[in-house]
Protein backbone atom coordinates (compact mmCIF):
# COMPACT_ATOMS: atom_id res chain seq x y z
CA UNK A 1 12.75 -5.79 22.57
CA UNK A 2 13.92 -6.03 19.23
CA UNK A 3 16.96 -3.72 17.30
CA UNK A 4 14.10 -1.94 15.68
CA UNK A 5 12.21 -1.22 18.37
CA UNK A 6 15.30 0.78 20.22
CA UNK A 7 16.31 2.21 16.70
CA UNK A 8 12.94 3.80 16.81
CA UNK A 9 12.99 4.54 20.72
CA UNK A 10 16.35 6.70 20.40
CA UNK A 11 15.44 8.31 17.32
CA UNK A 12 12.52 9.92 18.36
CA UNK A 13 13.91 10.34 21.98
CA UNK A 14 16.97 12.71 20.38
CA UNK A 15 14.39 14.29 17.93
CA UNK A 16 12.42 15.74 20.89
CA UNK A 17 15.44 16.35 23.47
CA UNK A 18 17.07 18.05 20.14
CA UNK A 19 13.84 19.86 20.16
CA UNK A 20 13.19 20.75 23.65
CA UNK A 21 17.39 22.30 24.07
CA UNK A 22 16.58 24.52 20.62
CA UNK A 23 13.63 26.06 22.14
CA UNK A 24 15.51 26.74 25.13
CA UNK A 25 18.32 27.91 23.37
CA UNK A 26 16.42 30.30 21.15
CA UNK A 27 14.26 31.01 24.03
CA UNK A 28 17.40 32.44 26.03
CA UNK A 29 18.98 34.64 23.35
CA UNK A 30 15.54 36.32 22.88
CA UNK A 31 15.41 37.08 26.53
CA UNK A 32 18.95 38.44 26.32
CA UNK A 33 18.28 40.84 23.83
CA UNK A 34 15.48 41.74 25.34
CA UNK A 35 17.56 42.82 28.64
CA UNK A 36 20.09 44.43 26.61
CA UNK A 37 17.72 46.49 24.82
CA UNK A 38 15.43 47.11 27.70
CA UNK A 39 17.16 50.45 29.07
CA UNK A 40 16.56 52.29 25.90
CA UNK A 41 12.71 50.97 25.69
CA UNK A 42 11.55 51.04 28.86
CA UNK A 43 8.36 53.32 28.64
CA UNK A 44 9.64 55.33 32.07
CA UNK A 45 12.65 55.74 30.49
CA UNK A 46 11.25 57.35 27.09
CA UNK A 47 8.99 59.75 29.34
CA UNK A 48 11.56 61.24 31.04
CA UNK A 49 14.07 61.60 27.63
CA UNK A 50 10.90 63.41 25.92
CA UNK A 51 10.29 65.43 28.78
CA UNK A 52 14.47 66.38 29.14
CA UNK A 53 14.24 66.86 25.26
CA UNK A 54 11.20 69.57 25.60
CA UNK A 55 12.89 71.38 28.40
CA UNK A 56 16.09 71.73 26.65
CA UNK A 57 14.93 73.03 23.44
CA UNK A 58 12.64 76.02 25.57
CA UNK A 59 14.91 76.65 28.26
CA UNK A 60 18.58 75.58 27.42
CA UNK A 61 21.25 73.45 29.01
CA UNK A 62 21.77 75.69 31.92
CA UNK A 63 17.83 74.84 33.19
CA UNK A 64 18.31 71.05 32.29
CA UNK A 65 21.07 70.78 34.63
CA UNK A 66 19.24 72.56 37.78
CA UNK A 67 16.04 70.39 36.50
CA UNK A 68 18.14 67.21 36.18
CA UNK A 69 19.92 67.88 39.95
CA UNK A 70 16.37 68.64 41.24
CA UNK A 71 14.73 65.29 39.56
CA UNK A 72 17.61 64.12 41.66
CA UNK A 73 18.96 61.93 38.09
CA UNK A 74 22.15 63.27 38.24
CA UNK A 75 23.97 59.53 39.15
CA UNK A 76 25.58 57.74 36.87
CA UNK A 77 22.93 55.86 36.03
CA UNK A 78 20.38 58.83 35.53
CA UNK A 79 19.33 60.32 32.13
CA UNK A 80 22.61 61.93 31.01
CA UNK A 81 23.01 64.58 28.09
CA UNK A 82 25.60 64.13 25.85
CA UNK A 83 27.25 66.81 23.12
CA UNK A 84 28.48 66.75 20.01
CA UNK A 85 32.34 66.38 21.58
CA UNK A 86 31.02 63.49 23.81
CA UNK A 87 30.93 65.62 27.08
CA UNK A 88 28.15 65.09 29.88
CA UNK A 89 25.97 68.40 30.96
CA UNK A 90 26.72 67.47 34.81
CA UNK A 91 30.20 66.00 33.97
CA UNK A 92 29.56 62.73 34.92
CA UNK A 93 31.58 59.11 33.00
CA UNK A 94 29.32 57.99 30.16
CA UNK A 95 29.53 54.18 29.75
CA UNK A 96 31.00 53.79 26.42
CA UNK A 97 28.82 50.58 25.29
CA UNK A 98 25.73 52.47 26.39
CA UNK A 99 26.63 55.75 24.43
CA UNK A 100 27.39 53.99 21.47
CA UNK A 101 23.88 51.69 21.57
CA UNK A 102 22.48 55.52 21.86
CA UNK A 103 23.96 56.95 18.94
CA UNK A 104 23.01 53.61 16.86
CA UNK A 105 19.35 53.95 17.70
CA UNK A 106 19.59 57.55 16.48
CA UNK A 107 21.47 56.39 13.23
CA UNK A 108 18.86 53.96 12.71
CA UNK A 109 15.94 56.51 12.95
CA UNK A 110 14.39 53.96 15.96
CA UNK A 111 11.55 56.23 16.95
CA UNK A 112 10.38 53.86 19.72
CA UNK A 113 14.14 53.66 21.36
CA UNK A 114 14.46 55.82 24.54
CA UNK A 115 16.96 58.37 22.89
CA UNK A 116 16.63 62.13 21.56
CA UNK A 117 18.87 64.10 19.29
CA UNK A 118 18.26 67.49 20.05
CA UNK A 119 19.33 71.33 17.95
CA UNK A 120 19.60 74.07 19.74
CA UNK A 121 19.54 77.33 18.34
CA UNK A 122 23.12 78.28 18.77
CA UNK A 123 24.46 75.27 16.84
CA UNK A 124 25.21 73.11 19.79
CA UNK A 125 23.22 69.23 19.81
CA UNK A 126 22.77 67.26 22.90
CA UNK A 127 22.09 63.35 22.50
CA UNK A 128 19.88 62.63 25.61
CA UNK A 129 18.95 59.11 26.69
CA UNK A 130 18.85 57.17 29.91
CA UNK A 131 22.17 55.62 31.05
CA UNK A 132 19.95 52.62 33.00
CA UNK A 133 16.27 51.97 33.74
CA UNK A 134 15.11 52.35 37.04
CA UNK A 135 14.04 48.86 37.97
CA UNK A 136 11.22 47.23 40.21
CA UNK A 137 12.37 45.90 43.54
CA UNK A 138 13.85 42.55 43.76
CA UNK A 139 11.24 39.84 43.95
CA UNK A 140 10.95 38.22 47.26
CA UNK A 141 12.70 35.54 48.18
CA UNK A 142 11.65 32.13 46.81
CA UNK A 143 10.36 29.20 49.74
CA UNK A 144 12.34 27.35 51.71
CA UNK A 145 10.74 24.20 50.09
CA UNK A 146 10.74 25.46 46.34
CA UNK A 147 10.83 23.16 43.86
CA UNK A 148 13.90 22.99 42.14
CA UNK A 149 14.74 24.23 38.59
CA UNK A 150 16.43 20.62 37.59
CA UNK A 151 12.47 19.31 38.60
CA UNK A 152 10.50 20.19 35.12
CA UNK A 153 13.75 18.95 33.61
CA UNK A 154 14.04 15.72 35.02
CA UNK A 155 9.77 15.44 34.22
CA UNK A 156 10.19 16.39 30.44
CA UNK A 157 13.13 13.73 29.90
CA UNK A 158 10.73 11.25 31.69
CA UNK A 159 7.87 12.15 29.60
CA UNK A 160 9.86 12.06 25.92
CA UNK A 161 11.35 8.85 27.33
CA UNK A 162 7.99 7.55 27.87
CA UNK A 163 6.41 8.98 24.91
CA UNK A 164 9.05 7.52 22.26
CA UNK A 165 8.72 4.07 23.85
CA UNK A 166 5.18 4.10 23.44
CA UNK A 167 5.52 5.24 20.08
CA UNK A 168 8.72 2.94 19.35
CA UNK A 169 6.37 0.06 20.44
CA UNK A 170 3.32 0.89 18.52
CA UNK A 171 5.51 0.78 15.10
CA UNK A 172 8.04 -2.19 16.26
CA UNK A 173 5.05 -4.91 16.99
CA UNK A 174 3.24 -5.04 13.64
CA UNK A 175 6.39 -5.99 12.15
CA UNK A 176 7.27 -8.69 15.06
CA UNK A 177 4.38 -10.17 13.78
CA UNK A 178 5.32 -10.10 10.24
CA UNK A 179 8.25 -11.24 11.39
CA UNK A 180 6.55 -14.38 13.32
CA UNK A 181 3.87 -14.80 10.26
CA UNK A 182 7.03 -15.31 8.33
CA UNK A 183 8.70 -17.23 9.96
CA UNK A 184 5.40 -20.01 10.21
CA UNK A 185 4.48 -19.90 7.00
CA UNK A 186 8.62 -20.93 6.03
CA UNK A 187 7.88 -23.37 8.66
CA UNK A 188 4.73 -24.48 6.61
CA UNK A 189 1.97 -23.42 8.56
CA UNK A 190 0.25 -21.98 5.36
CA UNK A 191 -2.84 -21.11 7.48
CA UNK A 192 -0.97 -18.56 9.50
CA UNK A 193 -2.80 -15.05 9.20
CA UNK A 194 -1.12 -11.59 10.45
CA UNK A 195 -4.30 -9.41 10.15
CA UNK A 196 -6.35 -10.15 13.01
CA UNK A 197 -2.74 -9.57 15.31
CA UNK A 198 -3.49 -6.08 13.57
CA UNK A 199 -6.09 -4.84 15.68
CA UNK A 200 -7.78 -1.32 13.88
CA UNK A 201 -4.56 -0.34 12.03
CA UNK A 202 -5.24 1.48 8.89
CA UNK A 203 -1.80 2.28 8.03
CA UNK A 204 0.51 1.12 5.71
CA UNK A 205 1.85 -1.48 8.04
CA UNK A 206 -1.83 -2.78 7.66
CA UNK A 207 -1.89 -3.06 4.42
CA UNK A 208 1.48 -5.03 4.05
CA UNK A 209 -0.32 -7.49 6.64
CA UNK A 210 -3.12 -7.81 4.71
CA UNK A 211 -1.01 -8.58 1.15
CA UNK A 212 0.54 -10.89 3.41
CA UNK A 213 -2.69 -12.92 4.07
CA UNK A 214 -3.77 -12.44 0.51
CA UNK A 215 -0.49 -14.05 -0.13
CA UNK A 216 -0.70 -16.79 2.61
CA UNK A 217 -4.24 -17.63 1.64
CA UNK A 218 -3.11 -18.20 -2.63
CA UNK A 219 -0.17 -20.38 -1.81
CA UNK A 220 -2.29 -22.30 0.99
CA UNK A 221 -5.25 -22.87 -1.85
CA UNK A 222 -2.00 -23.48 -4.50
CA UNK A 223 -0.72 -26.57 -2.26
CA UNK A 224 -4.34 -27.84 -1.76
CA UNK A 225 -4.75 -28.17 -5.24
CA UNK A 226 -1.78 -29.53 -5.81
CA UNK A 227 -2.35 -32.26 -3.46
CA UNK A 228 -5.48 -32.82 -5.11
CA UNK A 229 -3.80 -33.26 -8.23
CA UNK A 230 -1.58 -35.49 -7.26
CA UNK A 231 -4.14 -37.14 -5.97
CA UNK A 232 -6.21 -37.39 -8.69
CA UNK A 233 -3.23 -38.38 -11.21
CA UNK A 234 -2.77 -41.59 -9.05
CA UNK A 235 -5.99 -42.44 -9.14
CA UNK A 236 -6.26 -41.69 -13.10
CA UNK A 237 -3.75 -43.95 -13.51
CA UNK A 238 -4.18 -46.61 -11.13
CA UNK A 239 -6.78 -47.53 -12.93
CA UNK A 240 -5.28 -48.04 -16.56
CA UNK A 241 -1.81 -49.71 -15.19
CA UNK A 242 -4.22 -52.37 -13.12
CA UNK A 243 -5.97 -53.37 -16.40
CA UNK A 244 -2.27 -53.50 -17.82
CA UNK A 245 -1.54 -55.62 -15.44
CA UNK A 246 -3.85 -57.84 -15.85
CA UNK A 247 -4.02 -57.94 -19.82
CA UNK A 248 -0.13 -58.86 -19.13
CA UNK A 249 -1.11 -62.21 -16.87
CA UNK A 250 -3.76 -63.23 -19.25
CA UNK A 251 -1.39 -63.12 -22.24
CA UNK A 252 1.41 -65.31 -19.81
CA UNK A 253 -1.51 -67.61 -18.52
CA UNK A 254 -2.94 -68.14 -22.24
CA UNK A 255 -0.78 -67.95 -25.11
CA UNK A 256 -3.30 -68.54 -27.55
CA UNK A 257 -4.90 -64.79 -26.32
CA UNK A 258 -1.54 -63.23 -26.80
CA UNK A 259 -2.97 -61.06 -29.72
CA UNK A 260 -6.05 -59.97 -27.77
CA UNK A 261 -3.80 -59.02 -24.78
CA UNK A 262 -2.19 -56.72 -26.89
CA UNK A 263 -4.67 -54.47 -28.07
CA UNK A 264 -5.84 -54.24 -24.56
CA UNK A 265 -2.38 -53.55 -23.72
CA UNK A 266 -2.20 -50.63 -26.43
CA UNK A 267 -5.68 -49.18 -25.85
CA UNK A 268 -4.65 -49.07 -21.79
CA UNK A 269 -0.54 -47.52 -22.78
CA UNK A 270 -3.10 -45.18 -25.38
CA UNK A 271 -5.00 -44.21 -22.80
CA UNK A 272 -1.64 -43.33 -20.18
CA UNK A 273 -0.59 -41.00 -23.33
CA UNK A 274 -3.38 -39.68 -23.87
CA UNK A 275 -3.46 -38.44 -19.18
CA UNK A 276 -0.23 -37.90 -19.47
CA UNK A 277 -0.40 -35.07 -22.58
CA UNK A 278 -3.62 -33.56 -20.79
CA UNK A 279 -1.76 -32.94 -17.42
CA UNK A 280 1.06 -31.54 -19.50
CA UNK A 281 -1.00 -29.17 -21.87
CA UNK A 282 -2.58 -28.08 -18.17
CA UNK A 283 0.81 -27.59 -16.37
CA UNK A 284 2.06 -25.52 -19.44
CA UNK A 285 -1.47 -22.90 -19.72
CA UNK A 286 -1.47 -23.00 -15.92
CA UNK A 287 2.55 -21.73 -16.05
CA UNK A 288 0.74 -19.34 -18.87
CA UNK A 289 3.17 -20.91 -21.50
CA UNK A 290 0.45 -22.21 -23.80
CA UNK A 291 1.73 -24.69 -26.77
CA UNK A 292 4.66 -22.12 -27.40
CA UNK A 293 3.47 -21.82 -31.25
CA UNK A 294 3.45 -18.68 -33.48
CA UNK A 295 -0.36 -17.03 -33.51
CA UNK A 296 -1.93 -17.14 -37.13
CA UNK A 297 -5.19 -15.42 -37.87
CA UNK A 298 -8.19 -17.85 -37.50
CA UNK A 299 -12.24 -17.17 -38.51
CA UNK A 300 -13.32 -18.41 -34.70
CA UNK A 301 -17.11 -18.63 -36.39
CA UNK A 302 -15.55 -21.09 -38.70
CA UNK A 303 -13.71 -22.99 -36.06
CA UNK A 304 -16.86 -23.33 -33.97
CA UNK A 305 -18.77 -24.55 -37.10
CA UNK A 306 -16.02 -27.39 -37.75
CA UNK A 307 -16.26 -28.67 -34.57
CA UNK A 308 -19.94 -28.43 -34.61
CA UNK A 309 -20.24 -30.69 -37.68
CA UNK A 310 -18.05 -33.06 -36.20
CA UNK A 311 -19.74 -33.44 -32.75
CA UNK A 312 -23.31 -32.99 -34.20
CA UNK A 313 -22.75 -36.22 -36.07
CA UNK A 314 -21.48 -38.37 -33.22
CA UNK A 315 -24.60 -36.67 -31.49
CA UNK A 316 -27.12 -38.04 -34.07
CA UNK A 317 -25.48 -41.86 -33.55
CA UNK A 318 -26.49 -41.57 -30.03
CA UNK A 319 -29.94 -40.11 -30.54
CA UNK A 320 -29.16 -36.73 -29.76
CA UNK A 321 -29.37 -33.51 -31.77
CA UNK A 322 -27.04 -30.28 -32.29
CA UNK A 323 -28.13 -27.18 -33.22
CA UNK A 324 -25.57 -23.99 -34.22
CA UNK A 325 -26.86 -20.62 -34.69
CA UNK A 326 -23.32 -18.82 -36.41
CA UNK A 327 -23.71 -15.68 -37.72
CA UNK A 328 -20.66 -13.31 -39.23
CA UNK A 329 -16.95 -13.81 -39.12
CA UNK A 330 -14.52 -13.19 -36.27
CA UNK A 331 -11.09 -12.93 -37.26
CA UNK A 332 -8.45 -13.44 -34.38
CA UNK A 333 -4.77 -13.47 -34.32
CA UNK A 334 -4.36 -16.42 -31.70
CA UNK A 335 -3.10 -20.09 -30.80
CA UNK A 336 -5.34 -21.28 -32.95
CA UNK A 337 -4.71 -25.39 -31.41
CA UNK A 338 -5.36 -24.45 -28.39
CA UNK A 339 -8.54 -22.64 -29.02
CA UNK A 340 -9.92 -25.25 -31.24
CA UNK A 341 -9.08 -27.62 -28.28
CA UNK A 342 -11.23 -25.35 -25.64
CA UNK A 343 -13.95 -24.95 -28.28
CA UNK A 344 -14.07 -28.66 -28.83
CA UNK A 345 -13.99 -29.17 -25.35
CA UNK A 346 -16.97 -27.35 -24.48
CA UNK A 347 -18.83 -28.89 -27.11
CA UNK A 348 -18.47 -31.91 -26.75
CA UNK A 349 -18.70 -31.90 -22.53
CA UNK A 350 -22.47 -30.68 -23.87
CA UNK A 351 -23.39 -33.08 -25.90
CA UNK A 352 -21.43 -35.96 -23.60
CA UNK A 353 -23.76 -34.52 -20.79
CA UNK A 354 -27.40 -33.98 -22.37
CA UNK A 355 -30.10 -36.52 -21.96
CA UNK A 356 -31.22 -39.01 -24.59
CA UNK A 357 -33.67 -37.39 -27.42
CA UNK A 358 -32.64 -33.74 -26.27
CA UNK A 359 -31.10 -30.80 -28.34
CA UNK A 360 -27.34 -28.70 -27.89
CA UNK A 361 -27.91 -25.56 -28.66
CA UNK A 362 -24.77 -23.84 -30.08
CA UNK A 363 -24.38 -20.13 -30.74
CA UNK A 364 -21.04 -18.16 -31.92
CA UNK A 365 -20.69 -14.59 -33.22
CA UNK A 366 -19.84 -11.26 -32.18
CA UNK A 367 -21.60 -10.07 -29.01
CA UNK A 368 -22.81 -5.93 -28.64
CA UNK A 369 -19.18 -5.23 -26.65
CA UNK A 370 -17.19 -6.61 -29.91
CA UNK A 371 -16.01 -9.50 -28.54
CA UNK A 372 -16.35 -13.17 -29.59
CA UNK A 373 -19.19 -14.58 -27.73
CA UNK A 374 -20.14 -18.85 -27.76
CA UNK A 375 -22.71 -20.14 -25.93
CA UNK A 376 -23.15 -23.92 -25.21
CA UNK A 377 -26.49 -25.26 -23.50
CA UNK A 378 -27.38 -29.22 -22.75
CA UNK A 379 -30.23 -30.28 -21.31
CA UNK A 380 -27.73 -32.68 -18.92
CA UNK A 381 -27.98 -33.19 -15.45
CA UNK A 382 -26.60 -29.83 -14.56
CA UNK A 383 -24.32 -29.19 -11.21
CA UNK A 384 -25.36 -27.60 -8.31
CA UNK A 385 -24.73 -24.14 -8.06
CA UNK A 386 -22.25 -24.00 -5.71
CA UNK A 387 -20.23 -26.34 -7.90
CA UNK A 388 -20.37 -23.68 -11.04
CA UNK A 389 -16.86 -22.66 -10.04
CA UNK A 390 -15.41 -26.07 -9.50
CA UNK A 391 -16.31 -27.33 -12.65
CA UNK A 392 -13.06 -26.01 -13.87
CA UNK A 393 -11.44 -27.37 -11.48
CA UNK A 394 -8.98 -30.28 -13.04
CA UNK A 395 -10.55 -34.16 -12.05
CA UNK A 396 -14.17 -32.54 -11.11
CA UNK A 397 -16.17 -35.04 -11.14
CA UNK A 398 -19.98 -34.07 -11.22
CA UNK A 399 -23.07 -36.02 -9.87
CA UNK A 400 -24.09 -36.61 -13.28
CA UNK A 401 -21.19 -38.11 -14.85
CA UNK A 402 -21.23 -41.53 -14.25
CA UNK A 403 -20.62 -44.07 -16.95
CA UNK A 404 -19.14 -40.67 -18.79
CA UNK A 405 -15.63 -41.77 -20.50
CA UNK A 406 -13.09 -38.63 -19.71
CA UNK A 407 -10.23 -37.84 -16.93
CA UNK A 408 -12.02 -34.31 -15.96
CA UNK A 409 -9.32 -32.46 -17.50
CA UNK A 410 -11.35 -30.74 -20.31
CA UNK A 411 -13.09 -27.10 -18.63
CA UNK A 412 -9.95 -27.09 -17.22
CA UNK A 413 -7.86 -26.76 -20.24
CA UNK A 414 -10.68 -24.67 -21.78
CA UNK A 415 -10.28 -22.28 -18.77
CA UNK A 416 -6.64 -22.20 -19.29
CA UNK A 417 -6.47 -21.37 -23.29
CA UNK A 418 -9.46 -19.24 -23.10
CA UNK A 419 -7.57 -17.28 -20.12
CA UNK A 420 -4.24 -17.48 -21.96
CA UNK A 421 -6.09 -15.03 -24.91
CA UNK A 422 -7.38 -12.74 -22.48
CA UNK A 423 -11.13 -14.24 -22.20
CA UNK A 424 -13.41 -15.38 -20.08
CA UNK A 425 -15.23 -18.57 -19.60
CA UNK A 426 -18.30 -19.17 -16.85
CA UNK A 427 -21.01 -21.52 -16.74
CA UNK A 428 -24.87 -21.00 -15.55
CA UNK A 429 -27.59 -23.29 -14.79
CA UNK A 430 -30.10 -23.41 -17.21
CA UNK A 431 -33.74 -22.67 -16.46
CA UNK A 432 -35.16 -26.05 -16.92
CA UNK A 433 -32.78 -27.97 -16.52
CA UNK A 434 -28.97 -28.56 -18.04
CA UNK A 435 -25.81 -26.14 -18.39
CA UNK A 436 -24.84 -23.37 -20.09
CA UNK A 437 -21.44 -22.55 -20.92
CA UNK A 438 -20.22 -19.12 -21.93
CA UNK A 439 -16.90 -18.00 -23.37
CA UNK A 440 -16.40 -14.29 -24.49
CA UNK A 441 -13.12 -13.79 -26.13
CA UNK A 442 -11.23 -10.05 -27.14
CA UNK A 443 -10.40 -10.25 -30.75
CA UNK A 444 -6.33 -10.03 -31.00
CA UNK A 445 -5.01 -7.49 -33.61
C-alpha cells in the first residue's frame, strides 16, 4: 500500500472514531441531566405536590402533616414542605442541593417542574416539592452469558476500520495508476492509456485520467509525425544530393562539361534551398511563430486577383484555363507574406492538379458570416475521401500526383498561415470529379 493510501485510511478512521466518542460524549451528559432533573419531573412526583398544594391551601399545615404521616411520605425522601425560614412541616433534614434546585425552578416560573409555592392566608408560604422520586424496582439481573459492553465497541472499531480501508482504497488506486501511466509514458510507451484501468468512475479522478489519454494520444500522434518527417526530409533530399553527386563525377570525368555540371549543380543546391526554407517556414507556423513581421493592412480580394493573373497565365501555356469570380474588397490587418504564400499555394496546387483542356474556378469575397471566403475547384484527379484530412499533412503524396514537380509542403504551409490568422481551411470532393478547396478567414481590426 502506498503513503496515500494510509494517509487516507487514518484520516477517515479518526474522523469517524472522533465521531462515534462525541456522540457518546454528548449522549452521556444528556442522560445526566436528565437523572438530575428527573426528581422534580417525574409525573408521580408532580401529582402528589399538586395534590399536597390543594390540601394545604383548604385545610392548613396542621392537616398536611396528619395527611403526609398517613400517605406514610414522611421519610426523608418523601414530599417535604418547606417555609419561608427553611424549616420542614414534620421536622425532618432537607438536602441542601435539592432545596436549592426547588427554589430555582420556582424562580424560573418552570410550570412543568414538580415544585409548588404556596400563600396561606395568615402570611406564612410553604415551598412543597418531592425530596426523591419513588423509583421502579431494580431490573433483573442480566444472564450469566451476556454479552459484554466492550462487544459493540470492539464491532464499531472493526467496522470504521473496515469501512475507511475500503474507502482509502477506492481513492488511492486511480492515482496508482496515474502513477504507473506516468511512469510508461516517461519510459516511452506513448500508447499507454489510464482510462479503461478506470472502470465507471465519473469523478474528478476520471476526468484527470481521461486528460491524461487525451494527452498521451497528442504526443503519441506528435512523435509519429515527426518520424514521418524525418522521414520524408531524407527522402526529399536524397534525391537532389544523388544528382549532385553525380553532376560532380561527370564534371571530374569530362572537363570539357565542366560548365554544364554546374548549372546542374546550382539548379540541384537551388532546389536543397528552396526544402530547406519550406521545412523552416513549416517548423516556425507549426511553433505558431509565423515570419515574425509587423501586420500591414492588405485588400485580400486584390491579393487573390494578383495571384490569379499570374497562375492563369502559366495555366493558358499548358492548355488550361482560370477563371476568378472577385467581387468587393476585404481589408485585413495581417502577415500579409504569408497569406499571399497560402493563397498562392492553393492556387496553384489547382491548376498543377486539373486535367488538360479543363477550367479553375476561383472565387474570393466576403461570405454572409463577414468573413473572407476563397474557393478553389480543379477538375484534377481528386483524393479519396478519407485522405481529405491528410492532404495537409506535410510530404502527402496523392494518387494523382505523379510526374507533379513539388516536395508536398504547400496545404501544409497554407494550413499553418491560414490557422496562424484565426481561419480555417478544408477541402471537399467535387461532384464530378476534382477538388475543392475552401479557406474562410476573420477579418483582423
Amino acid at each position: 500500500m502506498g503513503r496515500l493510501f494510509w494517509k487516507f485510511f487514518f484520516a477517515y478512521w479518526l474522523a469517524l472514531v472522533s465521531a462515534a466518542v462525541a456522540v457518546g460524549i454528548g449522549v452521556s451528559l444528556h442522560q445526566r441531566g436528565e437523572s438530575e432533573r428527573a426528581p422534580l419531573v417525574d409525573p408521580r412526583a408532580r401529582f402528589a405536590v399538586e395534590a399536597a398544594a390543594g390540601l394545604l391551601r383548604s385545610a392548613g399545615p396542621a392537616v398536611l402533616a396528619d395527611v403526609l404521616r398517613e400517605w406514610r411520605l414522611e421519610g426523608p425522601e418523601g414530599l417535604l414542605a418547606v417555609d419561608e425560614a427553611g424549616r420542614e412541616l414534620l421536622a425532618r433534614p432537607v438536602p441542601g442541593p435539592v432545596l436549592a434546585r426547588a427554589r430555582r425552578a420556582v424562580a424560573t416560573s418552570a410550570a412543568h417542574e414538580a415544585v409548588r409555592e404556596v400563600s396561606l392566608a395568615d402570611g406564612g408560604r410553604y415551598l412543597l416539592f418531592m425530596a426523591a422520586v419513588p423509583q421502579p424496582p431494580p431490573p433483573p439481573p442480566p444472564p450469566l452469558h451476556a454479552p459484554s459492553r466492550a462487544l459493540p465497541i470492539a464491532a464499531g472499531l472493526i467496522a470504521s476500520l473496515a469501512f475507511s480501508a475500503c474507502l482509502a482504497w477506492y481513492l488511492a488506486k486511480p492515482i496508482r495508476n496515474l502513477r504507473w501511466a506516468f511512469e510508461a509514458t516517461a519510459a516511452g510507451r506513448l500508447e499507454t492509456r489510464v482510462q479503461p484501468l478506470m472502470g465507471s468512475r465519473r469523478d474528478e479522478i476520471a476526468d484527470l485520467g481521461r486528460d491524461f489519454d487525451r494527452m498521451a494520444g497528442r504526443l503519441q500522434s506528435l512523435m509519429a509525425a515527426q518520424r514521418r518527417l524525418l522521414h520524408d526530409v531524407s527522402h526529399e533530399l536524397r534525391s537532389p544530393l544523388a544528382r549532385l553527386q553525380v553532376a560532380i563525377g561527370l564534371a571530374r570525368q569530362r572537363p570539357d562539361s565542366v560548365g554544364a555540371s554546374l548549372d546542374r549543380i546550382e539548379r540541384e543546391a537551388g532546389r536543397v534551398d528552396e526544402l530547406v526554407g519550406e521545412l523552416l517556414t513549416l517548423s516556425r507556423l507549426d511553433a505558431g511563430m509565423g515570419e515574425q513581421l509587423p501586420p500591414e493592412t492588405v485588400d485580400l480580394v486584390e491579393m487573390v486577383a494578383e495571384i490569379a493573373e499570374d497562375a492563369g497565365f502559366e495555366a493558358r501555356n499548358s492548355g488550361r484555363q482560370l477563371m476568378l469570380s472577385a467581387t468587393g474588397e476585404a481589408l485585413c490587418r495581417a502577415q500579409a507574406a504569408l497569406l499571399y504564400r497560402a493563397f498562392e499555394n492553393v492556387i496553384r496546387n489547382g491548376v498543377k492538379y486539373t486535367a488538360e483542356g479543363s477550367t479553375v474556378e476561383v472565387e474570393a469575397g466576403l461570405g454572409a458570416d463577414g468573413r473572407f471566403r476563397l474557393r478553389v475547384a480543379d477538375r484534377g484527379p481528386g483524393v479519396a475521401e478519407a485522405d481529405l484530412e491528410a492532404i495537409f499533412e506535410p510530404f502527402y503524396r496523392g494518387g494523382g500526383s505523379n510526374g507533379v514537380v513539388g516536395f508536398g509542403l504547400g496545404l501544409a504551409i497554407a494550413r499553418g498561415a491560414v490557422q496562424l490568422h484565426g481561419g480555417s481551411i478544408r477541402a471537399a470532393v467535387r461532384e464530378g470529379g476534382g477538388l475543392t478547396v475552401e479557406i474562410l478567414l476573420p477579418l483582423q481590426a
